[in-house]
Each structure stands twice: as C-alpha cells, then as structure tokens.
N, C-alpha and C. Protein backbone atom coordinates (compact mmCIF):
# COMPACT_ATOMS: atom_id res chain seq x y z
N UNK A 1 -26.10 6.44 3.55
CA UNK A 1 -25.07 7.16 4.29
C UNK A 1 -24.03 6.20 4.87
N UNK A 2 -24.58 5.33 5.04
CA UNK A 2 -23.72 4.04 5.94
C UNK A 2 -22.45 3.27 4.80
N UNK A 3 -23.14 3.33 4.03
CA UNK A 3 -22.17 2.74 2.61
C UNK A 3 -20.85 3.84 2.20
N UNK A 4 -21.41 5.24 2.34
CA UNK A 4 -20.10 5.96 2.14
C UNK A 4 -19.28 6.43 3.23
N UNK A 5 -19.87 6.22 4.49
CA UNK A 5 -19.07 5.91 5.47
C UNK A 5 -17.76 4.83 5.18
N UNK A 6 -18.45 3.59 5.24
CA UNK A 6 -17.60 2.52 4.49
C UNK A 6 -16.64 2.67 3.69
N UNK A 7 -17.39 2.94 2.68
CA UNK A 7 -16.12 3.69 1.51
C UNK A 7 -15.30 4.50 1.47
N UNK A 8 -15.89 5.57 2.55
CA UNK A 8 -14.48 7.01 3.13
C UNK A 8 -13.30 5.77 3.73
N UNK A 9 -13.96 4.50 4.92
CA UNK A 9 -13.21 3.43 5.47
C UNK A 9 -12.08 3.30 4.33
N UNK A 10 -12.94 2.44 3.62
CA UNK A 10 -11.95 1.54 2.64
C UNK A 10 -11.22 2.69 1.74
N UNK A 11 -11.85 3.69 1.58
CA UNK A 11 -10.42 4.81 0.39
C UNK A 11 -9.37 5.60 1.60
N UNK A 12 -9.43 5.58 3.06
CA UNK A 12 -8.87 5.50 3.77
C UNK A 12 -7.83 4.61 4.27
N UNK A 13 -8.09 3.49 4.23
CA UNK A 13 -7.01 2.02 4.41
C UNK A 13 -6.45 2.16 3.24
N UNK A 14 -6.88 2.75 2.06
CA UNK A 14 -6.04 2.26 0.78
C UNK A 14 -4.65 3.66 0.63
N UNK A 15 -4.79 4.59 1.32
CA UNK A 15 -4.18 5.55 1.77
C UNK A 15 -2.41 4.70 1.91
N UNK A 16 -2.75 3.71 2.59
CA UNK A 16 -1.05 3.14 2.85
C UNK A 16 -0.54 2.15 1.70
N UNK A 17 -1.30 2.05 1.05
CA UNK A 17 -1.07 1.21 -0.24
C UNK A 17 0.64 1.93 -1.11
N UNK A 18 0.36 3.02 -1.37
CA UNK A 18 1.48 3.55 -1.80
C UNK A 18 2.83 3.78 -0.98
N UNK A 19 2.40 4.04 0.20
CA UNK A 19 3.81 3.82 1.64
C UNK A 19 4.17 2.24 0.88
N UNK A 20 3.34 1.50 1.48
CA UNK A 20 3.90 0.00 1.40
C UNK A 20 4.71 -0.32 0.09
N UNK A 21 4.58 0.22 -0.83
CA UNK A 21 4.71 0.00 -2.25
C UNK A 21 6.59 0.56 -1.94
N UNK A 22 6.82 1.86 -1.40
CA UNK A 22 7.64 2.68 -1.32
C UNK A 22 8.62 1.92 -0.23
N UNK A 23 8.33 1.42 0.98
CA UNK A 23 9.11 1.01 1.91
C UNK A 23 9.81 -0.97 1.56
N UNK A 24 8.97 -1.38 1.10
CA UNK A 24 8.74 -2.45 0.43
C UNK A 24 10.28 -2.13 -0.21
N UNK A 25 9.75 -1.47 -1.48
CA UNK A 25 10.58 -1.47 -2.59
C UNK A 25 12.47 -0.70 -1.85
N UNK A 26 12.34 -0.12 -0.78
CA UNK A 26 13.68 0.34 -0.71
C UNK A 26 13.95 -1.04 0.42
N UNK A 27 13.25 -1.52 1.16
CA UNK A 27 13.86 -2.48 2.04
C UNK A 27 14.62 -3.45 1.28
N UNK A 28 14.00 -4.07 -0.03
CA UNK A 28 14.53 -4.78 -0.69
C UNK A 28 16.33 -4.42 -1.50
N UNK A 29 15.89 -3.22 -2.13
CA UNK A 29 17.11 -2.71 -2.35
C UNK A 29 18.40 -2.67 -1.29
N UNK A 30 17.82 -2.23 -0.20
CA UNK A 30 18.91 -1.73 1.06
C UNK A 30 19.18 -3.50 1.47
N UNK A 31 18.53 -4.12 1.27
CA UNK A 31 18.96 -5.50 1.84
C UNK A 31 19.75 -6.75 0.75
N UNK A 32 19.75 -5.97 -0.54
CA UNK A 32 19.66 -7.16 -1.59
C UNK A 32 19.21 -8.08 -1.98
N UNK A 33 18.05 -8.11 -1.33
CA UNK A 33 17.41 -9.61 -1.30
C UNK A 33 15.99 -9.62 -1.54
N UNK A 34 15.52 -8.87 -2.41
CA UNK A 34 13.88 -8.64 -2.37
C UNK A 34 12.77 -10.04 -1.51
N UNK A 35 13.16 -11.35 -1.55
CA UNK A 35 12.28 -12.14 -0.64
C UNK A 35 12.96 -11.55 1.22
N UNK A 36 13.92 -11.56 1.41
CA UNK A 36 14.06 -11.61 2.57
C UNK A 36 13.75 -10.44 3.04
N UNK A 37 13.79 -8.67 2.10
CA UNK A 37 12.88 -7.50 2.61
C UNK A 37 11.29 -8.26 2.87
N UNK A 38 11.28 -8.88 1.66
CA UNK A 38 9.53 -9.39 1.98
C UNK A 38 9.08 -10.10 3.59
N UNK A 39 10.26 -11.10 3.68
CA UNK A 39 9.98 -11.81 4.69
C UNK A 39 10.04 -10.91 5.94
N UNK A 40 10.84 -9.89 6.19
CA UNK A 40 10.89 -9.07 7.11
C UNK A 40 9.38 -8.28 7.54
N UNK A 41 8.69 -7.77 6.17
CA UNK A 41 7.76 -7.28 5.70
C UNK A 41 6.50 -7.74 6.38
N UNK A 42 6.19 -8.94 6.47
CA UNK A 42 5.28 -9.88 6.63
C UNK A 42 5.60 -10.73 7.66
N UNK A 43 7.05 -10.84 8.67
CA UNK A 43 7.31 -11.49 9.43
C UNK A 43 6.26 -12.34 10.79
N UNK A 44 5.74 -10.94 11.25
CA UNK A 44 4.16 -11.66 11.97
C UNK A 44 3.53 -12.68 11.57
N UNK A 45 3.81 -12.61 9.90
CA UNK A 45 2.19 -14.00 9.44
C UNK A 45 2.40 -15.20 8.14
N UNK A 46 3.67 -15.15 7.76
CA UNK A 46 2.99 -15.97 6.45
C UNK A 46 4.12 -16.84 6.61
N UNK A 47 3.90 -18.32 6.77
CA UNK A 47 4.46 -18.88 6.42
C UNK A 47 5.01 -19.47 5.71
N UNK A 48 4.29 -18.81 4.45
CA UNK A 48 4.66 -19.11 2.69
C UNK A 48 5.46 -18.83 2.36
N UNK A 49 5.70 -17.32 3.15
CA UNK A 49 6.85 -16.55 2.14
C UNK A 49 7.93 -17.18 2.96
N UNK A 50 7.98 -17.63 4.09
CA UNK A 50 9.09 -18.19 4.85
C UNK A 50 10.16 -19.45 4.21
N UNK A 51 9.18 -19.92 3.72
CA UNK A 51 9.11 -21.54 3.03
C UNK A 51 10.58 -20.86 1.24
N UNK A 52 9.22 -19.78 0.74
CA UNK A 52 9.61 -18.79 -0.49
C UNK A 52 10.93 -18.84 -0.51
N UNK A 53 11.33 -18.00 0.59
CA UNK A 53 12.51 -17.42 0.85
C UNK A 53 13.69 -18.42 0.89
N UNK A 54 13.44 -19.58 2.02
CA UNK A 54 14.43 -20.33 2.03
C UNK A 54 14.71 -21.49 0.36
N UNK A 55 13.87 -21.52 0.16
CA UNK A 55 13.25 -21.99 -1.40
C UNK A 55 14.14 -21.65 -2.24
N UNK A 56 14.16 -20.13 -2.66
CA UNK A 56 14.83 -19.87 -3.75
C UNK A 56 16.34 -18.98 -3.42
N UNK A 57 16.48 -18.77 -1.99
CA UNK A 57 17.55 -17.81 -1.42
C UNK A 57 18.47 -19.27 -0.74
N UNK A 58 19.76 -19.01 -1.60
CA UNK A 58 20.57 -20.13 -1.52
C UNK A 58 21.20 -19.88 0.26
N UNK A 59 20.84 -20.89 1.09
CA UNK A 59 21.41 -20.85 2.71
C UNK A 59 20.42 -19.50 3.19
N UNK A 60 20.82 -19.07 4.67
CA UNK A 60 20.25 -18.41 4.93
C UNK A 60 21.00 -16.74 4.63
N UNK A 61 19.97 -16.07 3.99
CA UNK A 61 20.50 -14.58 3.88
C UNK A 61 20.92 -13.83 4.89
N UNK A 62 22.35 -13.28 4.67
CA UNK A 62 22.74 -12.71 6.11
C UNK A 62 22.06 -11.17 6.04
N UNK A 63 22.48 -10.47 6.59
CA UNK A 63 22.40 -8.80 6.54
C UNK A 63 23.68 -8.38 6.59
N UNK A 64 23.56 -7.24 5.46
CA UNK A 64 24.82 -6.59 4.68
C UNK A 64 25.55 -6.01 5.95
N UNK A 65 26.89 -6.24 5.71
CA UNK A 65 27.79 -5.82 6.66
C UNK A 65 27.59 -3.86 6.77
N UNK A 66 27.51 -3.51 7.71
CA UNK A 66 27.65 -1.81 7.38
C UNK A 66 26.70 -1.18 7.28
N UNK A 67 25.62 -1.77 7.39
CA UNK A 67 23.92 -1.46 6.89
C UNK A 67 23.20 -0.82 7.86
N UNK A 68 22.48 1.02 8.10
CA UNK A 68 21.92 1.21 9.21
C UNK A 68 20.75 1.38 8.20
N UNK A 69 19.70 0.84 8.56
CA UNK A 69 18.67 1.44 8.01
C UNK A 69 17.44 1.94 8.54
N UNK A 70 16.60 2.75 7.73
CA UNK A 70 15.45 3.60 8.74
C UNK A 70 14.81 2.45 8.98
N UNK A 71 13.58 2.67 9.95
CA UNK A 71 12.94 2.05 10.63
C UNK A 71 11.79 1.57 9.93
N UNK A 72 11.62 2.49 8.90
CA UNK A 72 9.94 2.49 8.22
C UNK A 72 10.34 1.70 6.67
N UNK A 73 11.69 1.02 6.86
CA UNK A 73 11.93 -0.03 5.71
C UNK A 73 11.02 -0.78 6.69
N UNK A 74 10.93 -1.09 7.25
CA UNK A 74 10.32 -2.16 8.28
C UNK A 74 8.82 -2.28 8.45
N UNK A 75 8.06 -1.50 7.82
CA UNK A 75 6.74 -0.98 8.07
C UNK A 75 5.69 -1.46 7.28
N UNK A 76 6.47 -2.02 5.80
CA UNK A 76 5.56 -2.38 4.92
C UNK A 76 4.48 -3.00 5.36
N UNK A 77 4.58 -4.42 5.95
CA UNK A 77 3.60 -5.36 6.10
C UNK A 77 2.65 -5.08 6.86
N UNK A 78 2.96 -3.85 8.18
CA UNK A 78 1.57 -3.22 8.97
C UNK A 78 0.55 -2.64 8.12
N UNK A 79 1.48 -1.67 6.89
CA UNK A 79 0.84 -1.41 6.39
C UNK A 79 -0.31 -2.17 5.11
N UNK A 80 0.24 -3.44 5.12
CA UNK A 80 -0.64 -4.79 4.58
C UNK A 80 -1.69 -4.92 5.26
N UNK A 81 -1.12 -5.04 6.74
CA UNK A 81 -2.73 -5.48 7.65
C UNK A 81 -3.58 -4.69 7.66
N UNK A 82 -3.18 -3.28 7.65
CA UNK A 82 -4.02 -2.71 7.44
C UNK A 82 -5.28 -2.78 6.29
N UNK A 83 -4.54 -2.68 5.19
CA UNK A 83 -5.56 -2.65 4.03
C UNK A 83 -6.05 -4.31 4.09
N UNK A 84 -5.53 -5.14 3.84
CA UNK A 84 -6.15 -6.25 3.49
C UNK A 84 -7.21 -6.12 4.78
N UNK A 85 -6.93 -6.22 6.15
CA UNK A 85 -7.85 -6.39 7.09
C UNK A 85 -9.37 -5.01 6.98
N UNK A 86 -9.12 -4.49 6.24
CA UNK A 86 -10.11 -3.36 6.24
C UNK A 86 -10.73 -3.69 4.73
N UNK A 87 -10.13 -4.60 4.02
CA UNK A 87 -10.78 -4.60 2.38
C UNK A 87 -11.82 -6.17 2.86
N UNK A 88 -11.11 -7.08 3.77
CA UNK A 88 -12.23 -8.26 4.38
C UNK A 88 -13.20 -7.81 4.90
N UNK A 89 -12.79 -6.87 6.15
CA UNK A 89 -14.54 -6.23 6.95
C UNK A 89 -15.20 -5.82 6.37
N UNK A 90 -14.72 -5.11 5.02
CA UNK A 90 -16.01 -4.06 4.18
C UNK A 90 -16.21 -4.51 2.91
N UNK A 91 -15.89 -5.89 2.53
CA UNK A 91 -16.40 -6.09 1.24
C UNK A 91 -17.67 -6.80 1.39
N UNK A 92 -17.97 -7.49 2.55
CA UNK A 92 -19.49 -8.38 2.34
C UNK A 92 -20.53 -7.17 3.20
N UNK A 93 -19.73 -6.02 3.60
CA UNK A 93 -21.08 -4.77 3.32
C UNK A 93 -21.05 -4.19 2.51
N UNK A 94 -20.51 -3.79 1.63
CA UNK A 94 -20.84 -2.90 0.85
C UNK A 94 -20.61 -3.31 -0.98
N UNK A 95 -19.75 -4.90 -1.41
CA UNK A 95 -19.51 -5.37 -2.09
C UNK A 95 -18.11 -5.08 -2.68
N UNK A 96 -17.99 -6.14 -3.03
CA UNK A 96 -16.18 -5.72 -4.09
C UNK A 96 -16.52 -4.58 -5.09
N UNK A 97 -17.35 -4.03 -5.75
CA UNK A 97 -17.04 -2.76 -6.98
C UNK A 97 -17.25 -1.81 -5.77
N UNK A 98 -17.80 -2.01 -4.96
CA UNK A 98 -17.80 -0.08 -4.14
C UNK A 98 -16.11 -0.55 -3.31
N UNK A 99 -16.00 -1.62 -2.61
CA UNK A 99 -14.35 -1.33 -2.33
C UNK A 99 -13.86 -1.16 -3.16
N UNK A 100 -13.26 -1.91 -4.17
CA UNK A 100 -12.22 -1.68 -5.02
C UNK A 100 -12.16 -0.38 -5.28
N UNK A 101 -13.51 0.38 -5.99
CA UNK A 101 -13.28 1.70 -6.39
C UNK A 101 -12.51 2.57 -5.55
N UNK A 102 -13.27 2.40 -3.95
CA UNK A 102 -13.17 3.06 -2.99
C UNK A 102 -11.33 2.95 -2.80
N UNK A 103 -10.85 1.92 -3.23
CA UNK A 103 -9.33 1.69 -2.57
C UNK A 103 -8.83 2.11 -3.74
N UNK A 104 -8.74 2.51 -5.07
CA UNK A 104 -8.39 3.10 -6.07
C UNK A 104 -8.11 4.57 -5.93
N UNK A 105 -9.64 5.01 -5.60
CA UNK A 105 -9.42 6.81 -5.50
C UNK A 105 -8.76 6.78 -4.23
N UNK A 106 -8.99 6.10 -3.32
CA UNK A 106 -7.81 6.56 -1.68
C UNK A 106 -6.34 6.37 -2.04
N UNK A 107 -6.08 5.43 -2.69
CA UNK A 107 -3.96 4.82 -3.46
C UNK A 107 -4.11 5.90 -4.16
N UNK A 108 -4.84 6.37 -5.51
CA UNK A 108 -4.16 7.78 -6.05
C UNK A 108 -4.73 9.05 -5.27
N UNK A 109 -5.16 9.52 -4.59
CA UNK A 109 -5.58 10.59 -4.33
C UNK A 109 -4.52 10.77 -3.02
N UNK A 110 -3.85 9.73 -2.20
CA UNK A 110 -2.42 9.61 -1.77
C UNK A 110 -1.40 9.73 -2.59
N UNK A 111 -1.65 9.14 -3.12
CA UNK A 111 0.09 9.05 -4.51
C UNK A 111 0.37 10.39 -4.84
N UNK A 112 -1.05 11.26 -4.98
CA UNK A 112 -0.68 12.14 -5.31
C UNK A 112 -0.08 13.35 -4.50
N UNK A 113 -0.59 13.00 -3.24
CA UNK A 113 0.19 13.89 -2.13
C UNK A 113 1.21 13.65 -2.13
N UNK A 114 2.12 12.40 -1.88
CA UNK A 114 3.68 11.45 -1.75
C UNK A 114 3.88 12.24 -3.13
N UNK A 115 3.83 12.24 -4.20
CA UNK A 115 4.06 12.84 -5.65
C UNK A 115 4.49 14.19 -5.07
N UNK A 116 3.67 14.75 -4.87
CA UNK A 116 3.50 16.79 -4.46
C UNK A 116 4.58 16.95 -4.04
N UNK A 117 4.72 16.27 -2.81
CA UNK A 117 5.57 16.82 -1.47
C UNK A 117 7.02 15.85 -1.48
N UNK A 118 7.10 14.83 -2.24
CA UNK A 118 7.88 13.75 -2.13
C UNK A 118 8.57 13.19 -1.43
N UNK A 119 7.23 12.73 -0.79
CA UNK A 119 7.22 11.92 0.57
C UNK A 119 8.42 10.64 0.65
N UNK A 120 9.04 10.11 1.24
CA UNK A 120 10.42 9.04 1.02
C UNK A 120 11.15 9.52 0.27
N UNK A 121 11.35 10.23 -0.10
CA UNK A 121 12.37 10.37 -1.38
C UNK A 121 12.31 10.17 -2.29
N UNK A 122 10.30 9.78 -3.14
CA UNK A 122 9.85 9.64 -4.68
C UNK A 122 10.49 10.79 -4.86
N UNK A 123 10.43 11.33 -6.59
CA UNK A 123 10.45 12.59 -7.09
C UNK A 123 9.36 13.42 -6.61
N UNK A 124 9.46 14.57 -7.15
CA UNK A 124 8.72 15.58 -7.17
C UNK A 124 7.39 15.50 -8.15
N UNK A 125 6.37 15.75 -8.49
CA UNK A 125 5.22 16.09 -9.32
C UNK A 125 4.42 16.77 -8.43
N UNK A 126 4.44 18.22 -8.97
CA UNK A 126 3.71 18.84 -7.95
C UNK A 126 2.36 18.85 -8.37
N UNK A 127 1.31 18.73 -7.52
CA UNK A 127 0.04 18.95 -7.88
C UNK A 127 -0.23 19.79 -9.01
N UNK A 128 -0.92 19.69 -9.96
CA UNK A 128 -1.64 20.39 -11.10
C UNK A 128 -3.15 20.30 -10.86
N UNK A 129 -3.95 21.43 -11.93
CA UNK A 129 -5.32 21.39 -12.17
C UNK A 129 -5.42 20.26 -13.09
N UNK A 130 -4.65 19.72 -13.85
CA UNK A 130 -5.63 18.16 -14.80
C UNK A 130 -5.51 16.91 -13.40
N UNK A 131 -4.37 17.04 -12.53
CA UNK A 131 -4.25 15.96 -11.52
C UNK A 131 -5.60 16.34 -10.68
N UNK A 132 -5.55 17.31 -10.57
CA UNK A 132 -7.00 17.54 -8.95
C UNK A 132 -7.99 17.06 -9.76
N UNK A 133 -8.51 17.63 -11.03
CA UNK A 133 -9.56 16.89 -12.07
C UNK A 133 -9.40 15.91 -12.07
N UNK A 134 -8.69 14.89 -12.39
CA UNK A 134 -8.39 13.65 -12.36
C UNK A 134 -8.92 12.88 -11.19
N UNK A 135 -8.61 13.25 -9.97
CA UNK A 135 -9.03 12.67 -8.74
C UNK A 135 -10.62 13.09 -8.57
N UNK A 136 -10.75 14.01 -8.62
CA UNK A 136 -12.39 14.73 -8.40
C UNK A 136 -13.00 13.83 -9.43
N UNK A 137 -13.14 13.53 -10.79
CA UNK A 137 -13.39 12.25 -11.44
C UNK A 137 -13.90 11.12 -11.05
N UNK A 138 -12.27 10.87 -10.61
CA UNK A 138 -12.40 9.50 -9.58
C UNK A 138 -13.25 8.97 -8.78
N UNK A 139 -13.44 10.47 -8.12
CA UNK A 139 -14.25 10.39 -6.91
C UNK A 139 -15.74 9.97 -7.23
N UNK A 140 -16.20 11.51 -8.61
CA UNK A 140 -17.49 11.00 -9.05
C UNK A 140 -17.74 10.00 -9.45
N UNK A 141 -16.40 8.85 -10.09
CA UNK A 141 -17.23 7.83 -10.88
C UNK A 141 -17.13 6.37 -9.74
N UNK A 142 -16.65 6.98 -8.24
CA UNK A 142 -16.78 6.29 -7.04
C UNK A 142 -18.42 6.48 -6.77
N UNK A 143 -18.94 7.37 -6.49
CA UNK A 143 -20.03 7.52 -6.30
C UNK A 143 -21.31 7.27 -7.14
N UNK A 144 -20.98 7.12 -8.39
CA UNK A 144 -21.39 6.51 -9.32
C UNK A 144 -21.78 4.62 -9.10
N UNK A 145 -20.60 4.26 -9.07
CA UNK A 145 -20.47 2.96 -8.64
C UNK A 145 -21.38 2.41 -7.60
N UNK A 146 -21.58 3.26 -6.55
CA UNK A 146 -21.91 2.57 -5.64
C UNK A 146 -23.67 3.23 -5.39
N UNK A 147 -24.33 3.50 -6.37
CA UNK A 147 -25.63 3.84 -6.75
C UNK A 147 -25.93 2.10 -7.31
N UNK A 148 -27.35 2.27 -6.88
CA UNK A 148 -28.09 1.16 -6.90
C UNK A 148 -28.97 1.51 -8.06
C-alpha cells in the first residue's frame, strides 16, 4: 500500500511536467532568447545555465522593448523543483521503474486534460474513448510494474 501511495506521489509531481513544457516553451518565444527564458526559469539554482547563457548569448540579453507578459511564463522552473525534488525522495523507495512509470501515466493522463480543455492556449483534443483506454492501460501496466 505504501508503494502506491508513492506512486499516486510521483504520477502526481509529474502532473506539472507538461505546464513546464508549455510555459518554458512560450517564455522563450515571448523573450527571443530560449537560454535567457531558461535562465529566468531556473534563476533560484543553476549556475550552469548562467555560465550557458552568457556563453553562447552575445553581451548581455536585454528584454524586448514593449513586452508585458503573464506571470506563469515565469513558473517553469518551480515547476522543475517540484518534479525533480519528488522523483529524488521517491526513487530509493520505491525504485526508478515504479517512478518513471509512475511520472509517465501522471505527464499523459495531464496532457490529456491541458489537450481536452486547452489549458494555455495548446489546441483543442477533446477527450475520446481510445484516449481514456489509453491512459487506463497506462495505469494497468503501472501497476504491473511495480509487482514483485
């Protein structure tokens, strides 16, 4: 019982995987500069991408004259800590094949809601019966996985 606790955890954290993917990808656009959305992204922690940025982004990148943008361009990288910090606590209980799985069916079984309802401004795909099959699948061959 304790293991699929875990795993509800980890297919839960993987829930923001697709936000991040989405806010990520328009910060970059709205800024022109896909490292410096990144660096914004991740600003709290990495000094890599800091290094990255100035590296291959000739001087320092300004911000586009005229530019208001939403707030949740800004959001990506929480939504990093999240998952990465929840895929470290629960992989030496329960092992990397029950996370991974577990963060697979939680990213599509989200995607597919953001899909439905079109959450940010993806397109539309509204839920179908082969998509709900598809996930219900998922799910079983999650539970599958994590049988001893």
């Amino acid at each position: 019982m304790r293991e699929l606790l875990l795993m509800l955890v980890a297919s839960m954290a993987a829930f923001v995987i697709p936000f991040q993917a989405i806010v990520n990808g328009r910060l970059g656009i709205a800024l022109n500069n896909p490292l410096f959305a990144a660096f914004f992204s991740f600003l709290g922690g990495t000094v890599a991408l800091i290094i990255l940025l100035l590296v291959t982004t000739p001087g320092i990148p300004s911000w586009p004259q005229n530019s208001v943008l939403p707030w949740y361009y800004f959001i990506g990288g929480l939504f990093g800590v999240v998952f990465v910090t929840t895929v470290l606590v629960v992989t030496p209980k329960i092992g990397p094949a029950n996370v991974l799985a577990a963060t697979v069916v939680g990213q599509l079984f989200m995607a597919i809601i953001i899909d439905h309802f079109g959450i940010l401004g993806v397109p539309v795909i509204p839920v179908s019966l082969p998509r709900i099959l598809g996930c219900l699948m998922l799910l079983g061959g999650l539970l599958l996985i994590q049988t001893r």
